[in-house]
N, C-alpha and C. Protein backbone atom coordinates (compact mmCIF):
# COMPACT_ATOMS: atom_id res chain seq x y z
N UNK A 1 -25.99 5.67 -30.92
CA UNK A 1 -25.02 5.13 -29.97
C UNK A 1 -23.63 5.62 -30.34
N UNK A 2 -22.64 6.03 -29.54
CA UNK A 2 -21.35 6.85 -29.78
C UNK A 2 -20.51 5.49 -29.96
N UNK A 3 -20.12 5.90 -31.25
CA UNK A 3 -18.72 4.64 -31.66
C UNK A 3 -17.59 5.58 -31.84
N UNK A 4 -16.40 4.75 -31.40
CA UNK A 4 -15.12 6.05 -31.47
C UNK A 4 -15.01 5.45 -33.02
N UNK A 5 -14.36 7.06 -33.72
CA UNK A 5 -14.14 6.63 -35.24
C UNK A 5 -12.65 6.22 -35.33
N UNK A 6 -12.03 6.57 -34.45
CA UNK A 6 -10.59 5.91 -34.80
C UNK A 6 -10.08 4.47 -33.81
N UNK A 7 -9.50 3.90 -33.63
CA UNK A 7 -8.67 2.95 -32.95
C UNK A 7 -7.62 3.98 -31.97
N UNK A 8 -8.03 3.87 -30.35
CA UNK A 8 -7.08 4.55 -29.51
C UNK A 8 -5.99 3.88 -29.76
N UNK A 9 -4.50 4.40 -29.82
CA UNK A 9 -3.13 3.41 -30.17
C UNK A 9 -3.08 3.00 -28.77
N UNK A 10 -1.74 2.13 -28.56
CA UNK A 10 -1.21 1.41 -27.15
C UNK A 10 -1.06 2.93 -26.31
N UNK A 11 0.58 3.62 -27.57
CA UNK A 11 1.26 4.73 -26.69
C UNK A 11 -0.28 5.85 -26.29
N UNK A 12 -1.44 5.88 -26.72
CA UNK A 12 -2.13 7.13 -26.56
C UNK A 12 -3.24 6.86 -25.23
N UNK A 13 -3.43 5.30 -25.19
CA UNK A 13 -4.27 4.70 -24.19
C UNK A 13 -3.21 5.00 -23.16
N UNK A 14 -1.88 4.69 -22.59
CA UNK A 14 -0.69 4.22 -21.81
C UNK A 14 -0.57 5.65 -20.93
N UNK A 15 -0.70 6.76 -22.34
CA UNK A 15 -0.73 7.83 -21.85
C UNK A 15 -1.53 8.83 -21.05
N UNK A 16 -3.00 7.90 -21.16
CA UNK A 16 -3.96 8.63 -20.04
C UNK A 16 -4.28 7.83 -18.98
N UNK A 17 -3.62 6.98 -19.00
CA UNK A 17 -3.44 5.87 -18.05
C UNK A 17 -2.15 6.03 -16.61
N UNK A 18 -1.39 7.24 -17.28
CA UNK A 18 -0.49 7.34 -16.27
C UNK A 18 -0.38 7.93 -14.99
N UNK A 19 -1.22 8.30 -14.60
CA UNK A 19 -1.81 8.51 -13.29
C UNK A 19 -2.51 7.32 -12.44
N UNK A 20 -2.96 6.29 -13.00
CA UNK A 20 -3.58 5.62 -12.06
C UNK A 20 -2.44 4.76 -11.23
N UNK A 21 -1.99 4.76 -10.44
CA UNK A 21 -0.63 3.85 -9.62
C UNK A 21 -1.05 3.07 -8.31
N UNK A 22 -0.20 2.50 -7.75
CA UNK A 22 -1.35 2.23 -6.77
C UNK A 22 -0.04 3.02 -5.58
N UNK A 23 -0.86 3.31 -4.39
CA UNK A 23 -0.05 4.35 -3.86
C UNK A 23 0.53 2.90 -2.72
N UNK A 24 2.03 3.53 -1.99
CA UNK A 24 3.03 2.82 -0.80
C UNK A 24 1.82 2.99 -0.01
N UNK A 25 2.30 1.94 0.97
CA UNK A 25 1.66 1.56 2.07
C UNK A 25 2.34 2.96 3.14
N UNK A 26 1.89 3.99 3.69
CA UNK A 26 2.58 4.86 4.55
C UNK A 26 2.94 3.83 6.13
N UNK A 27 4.44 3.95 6.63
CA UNK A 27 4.41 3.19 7.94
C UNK A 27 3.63 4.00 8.96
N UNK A 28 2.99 3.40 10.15
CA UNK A 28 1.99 3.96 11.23
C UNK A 28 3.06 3.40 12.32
N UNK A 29 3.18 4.38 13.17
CA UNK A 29 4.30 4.24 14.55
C UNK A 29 3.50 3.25 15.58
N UNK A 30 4.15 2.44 16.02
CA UNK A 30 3.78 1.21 16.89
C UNK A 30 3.30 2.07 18.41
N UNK A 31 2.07 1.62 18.73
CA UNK A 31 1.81 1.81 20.35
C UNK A 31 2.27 1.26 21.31
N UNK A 32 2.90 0.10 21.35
CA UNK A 32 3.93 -0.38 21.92
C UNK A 32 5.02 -0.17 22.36
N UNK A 33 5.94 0.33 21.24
CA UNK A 33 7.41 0.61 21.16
C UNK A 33 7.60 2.07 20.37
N UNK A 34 6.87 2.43 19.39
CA UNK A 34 6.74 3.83 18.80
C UNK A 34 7.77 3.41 17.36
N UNK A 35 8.29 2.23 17.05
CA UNK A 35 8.90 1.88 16.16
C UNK A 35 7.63 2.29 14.78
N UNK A 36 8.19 2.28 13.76
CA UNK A 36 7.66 2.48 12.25
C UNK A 36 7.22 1.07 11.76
N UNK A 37 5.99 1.05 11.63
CA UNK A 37 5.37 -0.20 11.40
C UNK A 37 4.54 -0.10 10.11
N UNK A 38 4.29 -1.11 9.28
CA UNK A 38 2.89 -1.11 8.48
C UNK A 38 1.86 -1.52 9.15
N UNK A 39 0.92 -0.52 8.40
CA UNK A 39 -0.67 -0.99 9.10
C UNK A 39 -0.73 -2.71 8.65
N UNK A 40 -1.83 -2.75 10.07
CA UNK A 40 -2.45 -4.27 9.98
C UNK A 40 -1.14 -5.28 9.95
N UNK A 41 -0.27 -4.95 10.71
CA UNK A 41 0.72 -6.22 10.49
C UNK A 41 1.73 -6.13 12.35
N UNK A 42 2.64 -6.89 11.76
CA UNK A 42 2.71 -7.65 13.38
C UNK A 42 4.00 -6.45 13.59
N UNK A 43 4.31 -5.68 14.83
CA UNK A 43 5.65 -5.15 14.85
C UNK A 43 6.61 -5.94 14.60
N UNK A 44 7.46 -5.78 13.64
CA UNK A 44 8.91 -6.54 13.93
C UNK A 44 10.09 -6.31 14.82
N UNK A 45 10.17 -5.07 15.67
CA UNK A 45 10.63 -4.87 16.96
C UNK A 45 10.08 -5.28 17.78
N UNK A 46 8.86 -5.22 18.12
CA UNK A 46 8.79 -5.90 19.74
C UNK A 46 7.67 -6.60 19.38
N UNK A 47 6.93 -7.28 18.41
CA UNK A 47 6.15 -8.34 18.25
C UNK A 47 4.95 -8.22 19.02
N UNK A 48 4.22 -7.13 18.82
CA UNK A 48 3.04 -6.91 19.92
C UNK A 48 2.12 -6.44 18.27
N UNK A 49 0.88 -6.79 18.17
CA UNK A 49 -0.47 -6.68 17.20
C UNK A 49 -1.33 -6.70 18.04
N UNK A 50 -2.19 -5.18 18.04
CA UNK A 50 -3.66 -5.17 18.77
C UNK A 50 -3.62 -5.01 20.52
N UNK A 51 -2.47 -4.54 20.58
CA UNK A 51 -2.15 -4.37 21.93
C UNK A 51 -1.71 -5.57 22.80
N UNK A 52 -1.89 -6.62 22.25
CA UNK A 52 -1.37 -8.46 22.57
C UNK A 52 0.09 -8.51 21.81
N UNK A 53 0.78 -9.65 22.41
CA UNK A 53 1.86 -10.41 22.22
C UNK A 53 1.41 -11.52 21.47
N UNK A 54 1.78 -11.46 20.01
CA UNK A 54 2.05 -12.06 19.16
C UNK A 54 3.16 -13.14 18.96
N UNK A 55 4.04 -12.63 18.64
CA UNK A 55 5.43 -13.19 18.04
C UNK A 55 6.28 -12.52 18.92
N UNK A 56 7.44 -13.48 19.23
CA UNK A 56 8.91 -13.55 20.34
C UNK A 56 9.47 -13.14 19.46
N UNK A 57 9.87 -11.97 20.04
CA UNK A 57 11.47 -11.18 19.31
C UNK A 57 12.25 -11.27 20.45
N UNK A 58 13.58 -11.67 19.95
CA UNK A 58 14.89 -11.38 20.66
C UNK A 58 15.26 -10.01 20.42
């Protein structure tokens, strides 16, 4: 059975670890209004989710 012979340190673990990130949410342009939106969430310009009226924006 493979045993490591040394103890990986913090800085040497940290260091092959630095690639994993978690990536930004990219914004997706609203079908509604064409405003910059995040996926799965409500426009905050014109308040339309799923092609329905959600939430009243002034």
């Amino acid at each position: 059975m493979a045993v490591p012979k040394k103890r990986v340190s913090k800085q040497r673990k940290r260091k092959r670890r630095t690639h994993y990130k978690a990536e930004l949410p990219r914004p997706n342009s609203c079908p509604q209004c064409g405003d910059p939106r995040l996926p799965h969430r409500i426009c905050p310009s014109c308040g339309y989710y799923g092609g329905e009226r959600v939430l009243e924006v002034e």
